[in-house]
Protein backbone atom coordinates (compact mmCIF):
# COMPACT_ATOMS: atom_id res chain seq x y z
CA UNK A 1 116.33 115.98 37.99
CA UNK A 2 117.65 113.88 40.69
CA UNK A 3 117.67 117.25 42.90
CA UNK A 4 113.81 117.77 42.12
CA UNK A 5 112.70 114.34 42.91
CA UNK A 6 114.62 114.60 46.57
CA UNK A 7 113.12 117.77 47.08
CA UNK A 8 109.63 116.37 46.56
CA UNK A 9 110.32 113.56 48.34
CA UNK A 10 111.68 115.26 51.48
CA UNK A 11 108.75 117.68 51.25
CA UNK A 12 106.14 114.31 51.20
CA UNK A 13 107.70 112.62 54.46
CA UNK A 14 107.67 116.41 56.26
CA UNK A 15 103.12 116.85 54.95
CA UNK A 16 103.16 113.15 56.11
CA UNK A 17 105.10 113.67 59.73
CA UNK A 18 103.37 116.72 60.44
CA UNK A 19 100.08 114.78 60.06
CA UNK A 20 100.84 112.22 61.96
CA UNK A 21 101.65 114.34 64.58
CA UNK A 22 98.53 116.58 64.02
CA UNK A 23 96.79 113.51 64.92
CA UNK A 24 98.27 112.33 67.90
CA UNK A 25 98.25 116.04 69.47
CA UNK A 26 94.35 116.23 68.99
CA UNK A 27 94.10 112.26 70.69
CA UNK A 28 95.67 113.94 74.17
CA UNK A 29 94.82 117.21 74.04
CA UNK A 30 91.56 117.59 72.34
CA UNK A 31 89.93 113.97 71.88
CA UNK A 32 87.74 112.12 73.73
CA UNK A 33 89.39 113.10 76.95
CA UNK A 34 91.57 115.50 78.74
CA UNK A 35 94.69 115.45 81.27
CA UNK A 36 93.46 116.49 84.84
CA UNK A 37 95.07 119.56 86.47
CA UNK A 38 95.95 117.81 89.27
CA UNK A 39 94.76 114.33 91.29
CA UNK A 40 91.56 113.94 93.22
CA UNK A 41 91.19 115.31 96.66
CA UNK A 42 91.13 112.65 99.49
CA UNK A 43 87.63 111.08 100.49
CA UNK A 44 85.15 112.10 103.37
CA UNK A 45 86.50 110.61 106.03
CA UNK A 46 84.43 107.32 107.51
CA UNK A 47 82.95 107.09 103.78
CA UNK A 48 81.52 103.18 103.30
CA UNK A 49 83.60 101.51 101.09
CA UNK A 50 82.25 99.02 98.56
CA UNK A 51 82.98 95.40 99.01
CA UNK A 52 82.54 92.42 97.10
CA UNK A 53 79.95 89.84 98.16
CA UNK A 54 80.92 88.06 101.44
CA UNK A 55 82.66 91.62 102.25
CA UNK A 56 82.29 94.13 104.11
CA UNK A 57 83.56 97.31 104.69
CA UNK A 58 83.99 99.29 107.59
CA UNK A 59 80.85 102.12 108.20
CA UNK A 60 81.64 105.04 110.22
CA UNK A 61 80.26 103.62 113.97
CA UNK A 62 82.52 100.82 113.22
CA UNK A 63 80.00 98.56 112.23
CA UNK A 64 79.59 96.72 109.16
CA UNK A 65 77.96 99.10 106.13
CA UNK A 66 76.03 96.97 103.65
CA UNK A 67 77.62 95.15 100.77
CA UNK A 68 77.79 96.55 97.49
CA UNK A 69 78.23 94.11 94.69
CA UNK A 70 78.46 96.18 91.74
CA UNK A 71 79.45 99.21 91.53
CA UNK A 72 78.38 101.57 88.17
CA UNK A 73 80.55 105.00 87.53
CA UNK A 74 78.50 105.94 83.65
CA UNK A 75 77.09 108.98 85.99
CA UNK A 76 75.85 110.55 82.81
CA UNK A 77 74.83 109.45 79.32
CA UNK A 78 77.67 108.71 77.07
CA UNK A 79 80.09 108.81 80.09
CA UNK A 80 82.26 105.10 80.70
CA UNK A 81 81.57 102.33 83.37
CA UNK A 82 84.77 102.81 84.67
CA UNK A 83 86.29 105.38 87.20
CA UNK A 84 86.88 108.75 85.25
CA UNK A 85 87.48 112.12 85.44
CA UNK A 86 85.29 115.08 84.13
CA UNK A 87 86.53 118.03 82.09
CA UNK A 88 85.71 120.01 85.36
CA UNK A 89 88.09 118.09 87.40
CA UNK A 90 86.12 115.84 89.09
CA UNK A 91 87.45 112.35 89.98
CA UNK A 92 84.65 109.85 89.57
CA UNK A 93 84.78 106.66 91.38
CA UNK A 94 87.34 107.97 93.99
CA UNK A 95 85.13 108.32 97.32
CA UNK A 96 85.98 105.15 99.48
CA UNK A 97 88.28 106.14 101.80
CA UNK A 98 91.17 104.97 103.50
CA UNK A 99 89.76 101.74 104.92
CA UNK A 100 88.78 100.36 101.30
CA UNK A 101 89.54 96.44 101.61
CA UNK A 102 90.40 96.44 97.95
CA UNK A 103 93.23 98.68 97.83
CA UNK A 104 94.89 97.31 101.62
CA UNK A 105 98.49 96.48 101.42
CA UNK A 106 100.23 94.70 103.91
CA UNK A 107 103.61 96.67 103.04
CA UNK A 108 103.04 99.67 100.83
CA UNK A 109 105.87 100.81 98.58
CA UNK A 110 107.69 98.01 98.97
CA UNK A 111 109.43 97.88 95.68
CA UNK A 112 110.11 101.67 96.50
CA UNK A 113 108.53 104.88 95.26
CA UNK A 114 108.30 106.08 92.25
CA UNK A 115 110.78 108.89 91.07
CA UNK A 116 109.59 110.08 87.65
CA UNK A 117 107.12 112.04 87.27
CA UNK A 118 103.56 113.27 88.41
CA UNK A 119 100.69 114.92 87.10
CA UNK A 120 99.91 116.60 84.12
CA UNK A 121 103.47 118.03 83.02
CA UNK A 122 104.52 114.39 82.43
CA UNK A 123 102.45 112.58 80.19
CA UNK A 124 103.92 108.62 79.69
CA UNK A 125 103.89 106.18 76.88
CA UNK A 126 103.29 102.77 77.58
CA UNK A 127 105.59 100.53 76.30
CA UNK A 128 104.07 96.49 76.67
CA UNK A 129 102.84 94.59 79.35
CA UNK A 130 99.03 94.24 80.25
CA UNK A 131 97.21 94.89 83.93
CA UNK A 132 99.47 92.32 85.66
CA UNK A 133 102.78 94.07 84.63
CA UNK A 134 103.16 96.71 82.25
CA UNK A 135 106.18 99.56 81.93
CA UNK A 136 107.28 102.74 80.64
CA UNK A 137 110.31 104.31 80.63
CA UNK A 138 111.71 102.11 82.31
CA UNK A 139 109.13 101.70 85.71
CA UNK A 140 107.42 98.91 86.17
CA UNK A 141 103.57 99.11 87.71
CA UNK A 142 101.05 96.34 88.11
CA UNK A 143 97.06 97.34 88.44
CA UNK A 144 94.89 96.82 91.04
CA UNK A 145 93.19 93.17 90.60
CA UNK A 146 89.72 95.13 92.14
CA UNK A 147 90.65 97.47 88.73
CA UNK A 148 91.14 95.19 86.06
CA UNK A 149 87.76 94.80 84.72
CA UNK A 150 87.94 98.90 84.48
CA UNK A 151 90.92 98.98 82.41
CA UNK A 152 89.36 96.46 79.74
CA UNK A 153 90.42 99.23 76.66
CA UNK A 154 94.00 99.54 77.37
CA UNK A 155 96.00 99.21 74.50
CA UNK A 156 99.19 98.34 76.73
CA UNK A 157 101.81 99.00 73.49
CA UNK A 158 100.74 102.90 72.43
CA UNK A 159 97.98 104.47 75.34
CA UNK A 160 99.62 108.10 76.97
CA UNK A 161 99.06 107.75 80.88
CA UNK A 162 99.61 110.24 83.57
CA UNK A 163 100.86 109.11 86.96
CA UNK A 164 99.07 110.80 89.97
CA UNK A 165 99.11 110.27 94.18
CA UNK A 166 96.39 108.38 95.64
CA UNK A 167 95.75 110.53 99.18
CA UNK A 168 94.05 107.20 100.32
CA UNK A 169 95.32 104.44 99.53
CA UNK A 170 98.80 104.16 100.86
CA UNK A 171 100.92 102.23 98.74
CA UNK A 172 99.26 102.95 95.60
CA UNK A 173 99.36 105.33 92.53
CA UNK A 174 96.43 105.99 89.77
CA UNK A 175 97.41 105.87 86.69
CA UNK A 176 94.95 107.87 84.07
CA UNK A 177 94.56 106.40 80.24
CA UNK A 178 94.77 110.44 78.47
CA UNK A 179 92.89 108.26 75.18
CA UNK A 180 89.74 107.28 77.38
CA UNK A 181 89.66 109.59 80.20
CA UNK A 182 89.66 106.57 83.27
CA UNK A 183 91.57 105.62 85.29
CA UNK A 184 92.84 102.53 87.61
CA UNK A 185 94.86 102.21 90.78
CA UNK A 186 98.51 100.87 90.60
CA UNK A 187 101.27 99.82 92.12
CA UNK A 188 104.79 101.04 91.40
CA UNK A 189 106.77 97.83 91.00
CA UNK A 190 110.12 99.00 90.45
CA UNK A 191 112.48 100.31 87.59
């Protein structure tokens, strides 16, 4: 008796793991989003960025380009206002350029690069924190204050996020959010 109700008991916690892990295999793989092949390809060169009000960035005669307050990335119905990436590969929101005034550091990588890894082989769980500081296995990264408004939806304790190069932006990484398909620029702040 005591063998049968161990057996059925063992067999409960296996239906109930494998459905747990059913559903956290469709949330990366097959929910609202996917996990980009690879990073975006660097920006037109002498591409406006946007600026802020009282900003402005750099056109390519060297002039100023006009501001642009607010920028908008829901490019198609039911798409976020946030930068994303399409199931094709495109990177939305990543066109500014090297001489974007939001992402200029005075000494990029200064807490060092970081050594675990990129792209889509190595998919990362976040661990606690919020935009300011947050971690995972042990690295530290901080977002963009420019970004923070697009990473709103963050659940800093349980999202998967994949680590890519930014070809612009020295200094900085962008982290992609698997659950909502955006994605924000970051800092590596040490481990």
């Amino acid at each position: 008796m005591k063998m049968k109700k161990l057996i059925g008991l063992l067999s409960l916690c296996f239906v109930f793991s494998l459905a747990a892990f059913a559903q956290h295999r469709g949330e990366v793989g097959g929910g609202a989003s996917h996990i980009p092949s690879h990073g975006p390809a660097p920006a037109r060169e002498g591409h406006a960025a946007p600026a802020r009000e009282g900003h402005a960035a750099p056109a390519r005669d060297g002039h100023a380009a006009p501001v642009q307050e607010n920028r908008h990335f829901n490019d198609r119905a039911g798409h976020p206002d946030a930068p994303h990436v399409h199931s094709n590969g495109k990177w939305v929101g990543h066109d500014t350029g090297r001489g974007d005034p939001h992402y200029h550091l005075d000494h990029p990588w200064e807490h060092g690069r970081f050594t675990g890894g990129i792209g889509r082989g190595h998919v990362w769980h976040l661990a606690g924190g919020g935009p300011s500081r947050f971690w995972f296995g042990g690295f530290y990264f901080g977002v963009a204050p420019y970004d923070f408004g697009f990473c709103d939806g963050w659940l800093w304790d349980s999202d998967d996020i994949v680590i890519y190069d930014d070809p612009d932006h020295d200094g900085w990484y962008l982290a992609y959010n698997v659950r909502l398909g955006t994605y924000v620029h970051v800092q590596y702040l040490g481990a």
